[in-house]
C-alpha atoms as a PDB file:
ATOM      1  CA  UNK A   1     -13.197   4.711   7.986  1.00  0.00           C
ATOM      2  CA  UNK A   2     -13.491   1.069   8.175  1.00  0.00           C
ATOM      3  CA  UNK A   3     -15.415  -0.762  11.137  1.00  0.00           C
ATOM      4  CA  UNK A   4     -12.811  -2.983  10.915  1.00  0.00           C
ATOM      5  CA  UNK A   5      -9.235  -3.039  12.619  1.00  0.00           C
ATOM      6  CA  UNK A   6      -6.211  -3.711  10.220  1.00  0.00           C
ATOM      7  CA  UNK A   7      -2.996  -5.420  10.965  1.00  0.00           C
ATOM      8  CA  UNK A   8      -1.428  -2.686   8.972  1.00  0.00           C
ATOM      9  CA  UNK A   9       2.214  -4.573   8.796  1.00  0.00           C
ATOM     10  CA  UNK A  10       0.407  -7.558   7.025  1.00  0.00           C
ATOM     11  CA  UNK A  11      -1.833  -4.961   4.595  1.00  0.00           C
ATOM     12  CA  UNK A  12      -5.819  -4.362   4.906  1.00  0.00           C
ATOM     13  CA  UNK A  13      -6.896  -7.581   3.773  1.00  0.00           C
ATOM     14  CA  UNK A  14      -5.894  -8.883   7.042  1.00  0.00           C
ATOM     15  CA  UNK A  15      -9.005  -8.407   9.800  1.00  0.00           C
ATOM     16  CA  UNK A  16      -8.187  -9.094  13.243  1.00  0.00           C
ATOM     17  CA  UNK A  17     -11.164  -8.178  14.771  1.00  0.00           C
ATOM     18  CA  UNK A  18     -14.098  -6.191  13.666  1.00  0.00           C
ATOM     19  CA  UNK A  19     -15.994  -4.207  16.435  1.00  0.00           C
ATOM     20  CA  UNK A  20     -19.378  -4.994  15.067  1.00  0.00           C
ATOM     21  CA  UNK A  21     -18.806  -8.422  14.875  1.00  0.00           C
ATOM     22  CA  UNK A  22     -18.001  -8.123  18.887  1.00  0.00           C
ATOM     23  CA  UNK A  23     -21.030  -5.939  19.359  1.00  0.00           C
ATOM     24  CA  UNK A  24     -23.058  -8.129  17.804  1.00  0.00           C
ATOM     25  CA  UNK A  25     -21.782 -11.583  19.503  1.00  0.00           C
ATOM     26  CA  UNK A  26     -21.732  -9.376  22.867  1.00  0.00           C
ATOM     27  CA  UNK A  27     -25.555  -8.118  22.248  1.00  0.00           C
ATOM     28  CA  UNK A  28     -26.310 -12.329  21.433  1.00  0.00           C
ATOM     29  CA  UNK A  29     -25.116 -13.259  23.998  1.00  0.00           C
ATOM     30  CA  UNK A  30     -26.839 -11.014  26.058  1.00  0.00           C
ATOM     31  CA  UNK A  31     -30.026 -12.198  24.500  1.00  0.00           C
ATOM     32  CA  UNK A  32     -29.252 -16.233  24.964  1.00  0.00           C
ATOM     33  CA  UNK A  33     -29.065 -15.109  28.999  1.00  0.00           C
ATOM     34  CA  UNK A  34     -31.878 -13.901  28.996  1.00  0.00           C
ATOM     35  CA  UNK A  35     -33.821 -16.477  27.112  1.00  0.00           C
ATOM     36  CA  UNK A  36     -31.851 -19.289  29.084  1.00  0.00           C
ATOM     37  CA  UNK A  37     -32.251 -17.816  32.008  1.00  0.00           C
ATOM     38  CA  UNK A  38     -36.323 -16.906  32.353  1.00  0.00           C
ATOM     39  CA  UNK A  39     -37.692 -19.993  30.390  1.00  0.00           C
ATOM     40  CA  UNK A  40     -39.256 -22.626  32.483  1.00  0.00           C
ATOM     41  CA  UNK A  41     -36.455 -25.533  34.043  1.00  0.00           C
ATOM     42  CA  UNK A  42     -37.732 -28.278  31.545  1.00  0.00           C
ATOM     43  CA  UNK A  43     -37.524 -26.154  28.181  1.00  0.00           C
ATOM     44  CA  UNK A  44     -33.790 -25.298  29.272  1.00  0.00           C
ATOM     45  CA  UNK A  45     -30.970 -27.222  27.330  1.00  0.00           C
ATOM     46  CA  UNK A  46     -28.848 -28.960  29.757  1.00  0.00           C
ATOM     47  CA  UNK A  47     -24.900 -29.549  29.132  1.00  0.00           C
ATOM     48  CA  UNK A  48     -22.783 -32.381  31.155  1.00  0.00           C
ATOM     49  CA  UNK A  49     -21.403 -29.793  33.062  1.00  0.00           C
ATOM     50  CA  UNK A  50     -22.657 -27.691  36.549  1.00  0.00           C
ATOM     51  CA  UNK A  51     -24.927 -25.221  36.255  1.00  0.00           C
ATOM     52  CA  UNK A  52     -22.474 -22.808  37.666  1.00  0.00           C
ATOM     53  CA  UNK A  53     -20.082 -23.666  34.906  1.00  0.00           C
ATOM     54  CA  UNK A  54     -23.031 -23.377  32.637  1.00  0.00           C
ATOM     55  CA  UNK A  55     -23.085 -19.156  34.086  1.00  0.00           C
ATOM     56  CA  UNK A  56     -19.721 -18.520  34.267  1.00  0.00           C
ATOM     57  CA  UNK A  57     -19.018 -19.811  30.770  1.00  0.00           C
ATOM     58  CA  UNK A  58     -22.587 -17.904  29.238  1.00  0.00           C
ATOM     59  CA  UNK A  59     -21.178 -14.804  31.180  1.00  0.00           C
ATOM     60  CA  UNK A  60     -17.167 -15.040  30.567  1.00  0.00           C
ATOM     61  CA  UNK A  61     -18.108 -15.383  26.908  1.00  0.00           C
ATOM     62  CA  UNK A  62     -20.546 -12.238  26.642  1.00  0.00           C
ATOM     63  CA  UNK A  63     -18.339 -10.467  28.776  1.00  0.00           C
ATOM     64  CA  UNK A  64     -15.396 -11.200  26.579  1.00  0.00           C
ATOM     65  CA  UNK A  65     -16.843  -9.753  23.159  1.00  0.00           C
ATOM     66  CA  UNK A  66     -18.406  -6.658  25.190  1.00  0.00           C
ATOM     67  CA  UNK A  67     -15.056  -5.460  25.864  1.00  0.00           C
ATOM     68  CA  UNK A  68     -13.700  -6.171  22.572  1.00  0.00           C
ATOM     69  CA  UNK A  69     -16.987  -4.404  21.234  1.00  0.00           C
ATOM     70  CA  UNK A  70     -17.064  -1.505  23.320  1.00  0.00           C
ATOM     71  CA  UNK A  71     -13.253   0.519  24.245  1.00  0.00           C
ATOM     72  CA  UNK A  72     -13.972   2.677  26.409  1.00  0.00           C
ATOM     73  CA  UNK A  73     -13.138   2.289  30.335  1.00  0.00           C
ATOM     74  CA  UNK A  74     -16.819   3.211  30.939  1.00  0.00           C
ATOM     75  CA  UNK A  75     -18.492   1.464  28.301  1.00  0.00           C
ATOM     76  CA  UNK A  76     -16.695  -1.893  29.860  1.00  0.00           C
ATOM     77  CA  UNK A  77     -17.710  -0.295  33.726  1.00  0.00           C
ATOM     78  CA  UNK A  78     -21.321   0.073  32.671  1.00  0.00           C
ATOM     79  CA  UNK A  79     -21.634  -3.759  30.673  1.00  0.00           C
ATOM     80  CA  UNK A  80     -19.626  -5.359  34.121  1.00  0.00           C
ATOM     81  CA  UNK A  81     -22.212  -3.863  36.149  1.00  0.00           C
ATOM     82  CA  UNK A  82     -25.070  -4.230  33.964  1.00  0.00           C
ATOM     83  CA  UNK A  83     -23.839  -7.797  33.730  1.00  0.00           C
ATOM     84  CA  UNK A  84     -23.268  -8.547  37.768  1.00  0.00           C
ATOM     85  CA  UNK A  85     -27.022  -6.661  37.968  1.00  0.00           C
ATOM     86  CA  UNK A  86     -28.830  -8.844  35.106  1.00  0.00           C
ATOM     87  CA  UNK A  87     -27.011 -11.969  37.125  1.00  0.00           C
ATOM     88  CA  UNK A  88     -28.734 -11.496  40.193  1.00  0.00           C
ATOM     89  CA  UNK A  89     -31.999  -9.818  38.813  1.00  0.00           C
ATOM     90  CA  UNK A  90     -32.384 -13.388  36.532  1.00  0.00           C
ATOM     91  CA  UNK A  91     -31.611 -15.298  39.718  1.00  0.00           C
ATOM     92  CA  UNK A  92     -34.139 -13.700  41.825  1.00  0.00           C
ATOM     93  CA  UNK A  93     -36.283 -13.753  38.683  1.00  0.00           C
ATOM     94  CA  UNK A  94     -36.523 -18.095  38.784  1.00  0.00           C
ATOM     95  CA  UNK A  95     -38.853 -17.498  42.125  1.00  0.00           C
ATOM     96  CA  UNK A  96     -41.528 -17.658  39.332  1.00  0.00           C
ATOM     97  CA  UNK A  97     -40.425 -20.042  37.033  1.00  0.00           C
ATOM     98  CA  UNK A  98     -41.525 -23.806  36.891  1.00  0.00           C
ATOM     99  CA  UNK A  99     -38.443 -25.873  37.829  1.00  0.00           C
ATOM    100  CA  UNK A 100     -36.390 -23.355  37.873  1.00  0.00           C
ATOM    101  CA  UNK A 101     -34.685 -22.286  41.341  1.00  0.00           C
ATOM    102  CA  UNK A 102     -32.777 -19.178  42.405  1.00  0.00           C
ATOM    103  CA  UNK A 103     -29.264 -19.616  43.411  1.00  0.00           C
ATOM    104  CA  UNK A 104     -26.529 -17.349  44.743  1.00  0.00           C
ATOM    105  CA  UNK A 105     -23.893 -19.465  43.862  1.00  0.00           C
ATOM    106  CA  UNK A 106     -25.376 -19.251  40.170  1.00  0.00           C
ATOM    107  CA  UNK A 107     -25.666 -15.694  40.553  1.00  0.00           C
ATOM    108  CA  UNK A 108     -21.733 -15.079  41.745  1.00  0.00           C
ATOM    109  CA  UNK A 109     -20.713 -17.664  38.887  1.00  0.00           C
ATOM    110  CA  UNK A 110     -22.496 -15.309  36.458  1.00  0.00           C
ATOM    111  CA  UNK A 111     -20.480 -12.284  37.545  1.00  0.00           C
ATOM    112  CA  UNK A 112     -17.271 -13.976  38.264  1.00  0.00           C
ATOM    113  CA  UNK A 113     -17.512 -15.151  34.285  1.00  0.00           C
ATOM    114  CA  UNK A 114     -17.992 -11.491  32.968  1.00  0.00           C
ATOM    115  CA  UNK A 115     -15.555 -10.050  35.305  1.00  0.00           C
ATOM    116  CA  UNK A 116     -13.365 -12.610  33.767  1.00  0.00           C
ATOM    117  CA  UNK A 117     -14.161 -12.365  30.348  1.00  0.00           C
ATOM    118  CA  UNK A 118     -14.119  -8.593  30.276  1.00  0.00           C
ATOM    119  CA  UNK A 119     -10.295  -8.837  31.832  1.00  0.00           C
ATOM    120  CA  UNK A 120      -9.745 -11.393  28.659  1.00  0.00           C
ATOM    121  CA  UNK A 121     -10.901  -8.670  26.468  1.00  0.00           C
ATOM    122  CA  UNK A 122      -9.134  -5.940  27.812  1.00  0.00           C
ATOM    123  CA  UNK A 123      -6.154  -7.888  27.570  1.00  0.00           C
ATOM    124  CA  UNK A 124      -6.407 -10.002  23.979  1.00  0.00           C
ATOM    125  CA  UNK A 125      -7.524  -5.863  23.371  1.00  0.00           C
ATOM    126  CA  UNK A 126      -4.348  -4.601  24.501  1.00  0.00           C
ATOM    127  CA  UNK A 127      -2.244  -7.112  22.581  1.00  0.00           C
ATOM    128  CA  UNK A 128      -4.365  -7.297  19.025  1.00  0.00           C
ATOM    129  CA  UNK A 129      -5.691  -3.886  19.047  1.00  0.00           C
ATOM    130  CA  UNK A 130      -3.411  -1.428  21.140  1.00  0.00           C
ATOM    131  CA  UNK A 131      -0.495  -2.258  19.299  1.00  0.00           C
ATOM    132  CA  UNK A 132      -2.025  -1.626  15.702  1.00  0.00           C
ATOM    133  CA  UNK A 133      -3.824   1.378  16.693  1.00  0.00           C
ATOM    134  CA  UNK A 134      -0.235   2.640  17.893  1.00  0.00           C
ATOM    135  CA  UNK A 135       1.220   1.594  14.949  1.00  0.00           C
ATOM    136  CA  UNK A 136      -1.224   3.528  12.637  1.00  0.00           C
ATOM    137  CA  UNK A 137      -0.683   6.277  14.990  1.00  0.00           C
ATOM    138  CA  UNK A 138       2.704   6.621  14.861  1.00  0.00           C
ATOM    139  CA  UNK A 139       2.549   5.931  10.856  1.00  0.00           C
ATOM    140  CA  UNK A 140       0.385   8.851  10.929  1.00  0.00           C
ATOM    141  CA  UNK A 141       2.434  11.487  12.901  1.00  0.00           C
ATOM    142  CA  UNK A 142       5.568  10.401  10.605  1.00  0.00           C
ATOM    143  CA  UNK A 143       3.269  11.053   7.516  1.00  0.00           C
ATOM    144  CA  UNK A 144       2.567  14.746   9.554  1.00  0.00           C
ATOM    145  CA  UNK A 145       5.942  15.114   9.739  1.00  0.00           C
ATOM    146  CA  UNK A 146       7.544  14.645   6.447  1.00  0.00           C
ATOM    147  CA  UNK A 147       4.688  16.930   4.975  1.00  0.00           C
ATOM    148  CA  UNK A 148       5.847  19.564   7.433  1.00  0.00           C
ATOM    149  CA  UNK A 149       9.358  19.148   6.178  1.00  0.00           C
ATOM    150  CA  UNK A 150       8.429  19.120   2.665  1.00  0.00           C
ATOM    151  CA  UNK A 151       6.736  22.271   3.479  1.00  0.00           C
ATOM    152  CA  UNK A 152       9.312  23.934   4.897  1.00  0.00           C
ATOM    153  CA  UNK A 153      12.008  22.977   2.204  1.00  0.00           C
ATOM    154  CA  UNK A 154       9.912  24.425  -0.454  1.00  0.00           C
ATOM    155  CA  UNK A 155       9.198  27.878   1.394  1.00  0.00           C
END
């Protein structure tokens, strides 16, 4: 079976979305937090923008492609959480850092981003995913079906 999800109407040559490719944008961005987050104030890149636009956008983003990498309800649960936890933990973290200092407005602006972009990814999910997955589904039991039939007209 392919890693990646058809849009069967349109034939396979048509990717929508492959799962590893989520996975692996999810587990970068996971890694860029980090880095961003621990190295010392000066060695940071800074954008034009906030630094709690800075979070939310790191966070929306990662959250985004770890619900379009992982499926399951608790897979999702368990990267939102491990997400809201890594927020404050890198927060509380900056105590040490040169330059750097701890905020809790940071901190919610971190987990209001992945709460956000895990909602975005349930829902582009729903609408991309669901529908072809449905569709394959239902192309499947009709497949069952007329072999049954077959079946039973030649017994």
């Amino acid at each position: 079976m392919s890693d990646f999800v058809h849009d069967h109407a349109a034939g396979p040559s048509t990717n929508v979305l492959s799962v590893r490719s989520a996975r692996v944008l999810a587990w970068a961005g996971i890694l860029a937090i980090v880095a961003l987050s621990l190295v010392p104030g000066a060695l940071r890149p800074h954008t034009m923008f906030s630094g709690q636009i800075e979070h939310f956008t790191a966070y929306a983003g990662t959250g985004f492609f770890l619900s379009l990498g992982y499926l399951e309800r608790k897979q999702r649960l368990l990267g939102w959480i491990g997400l809201a936890i890594a927020s404050g933990l890198f927060e509380t973290l900056q105590h040490i850092m040169p330059n750097r200092s701890p905020s809790l407005f940071d901190a919610l602006a971190s987990t209001c981003g992945s709460t956000l972009g895990l909602v975005a990814g349930v829902v582009v999910g729903h609408f991309q995913i669901g529908p072809m997955i449905r569709t394959s589904a239902h192309r499947s039991m009709i497949s069952i079906s007329r072999r049954s039939k077959r079946r039973s007209a030649t017994s």
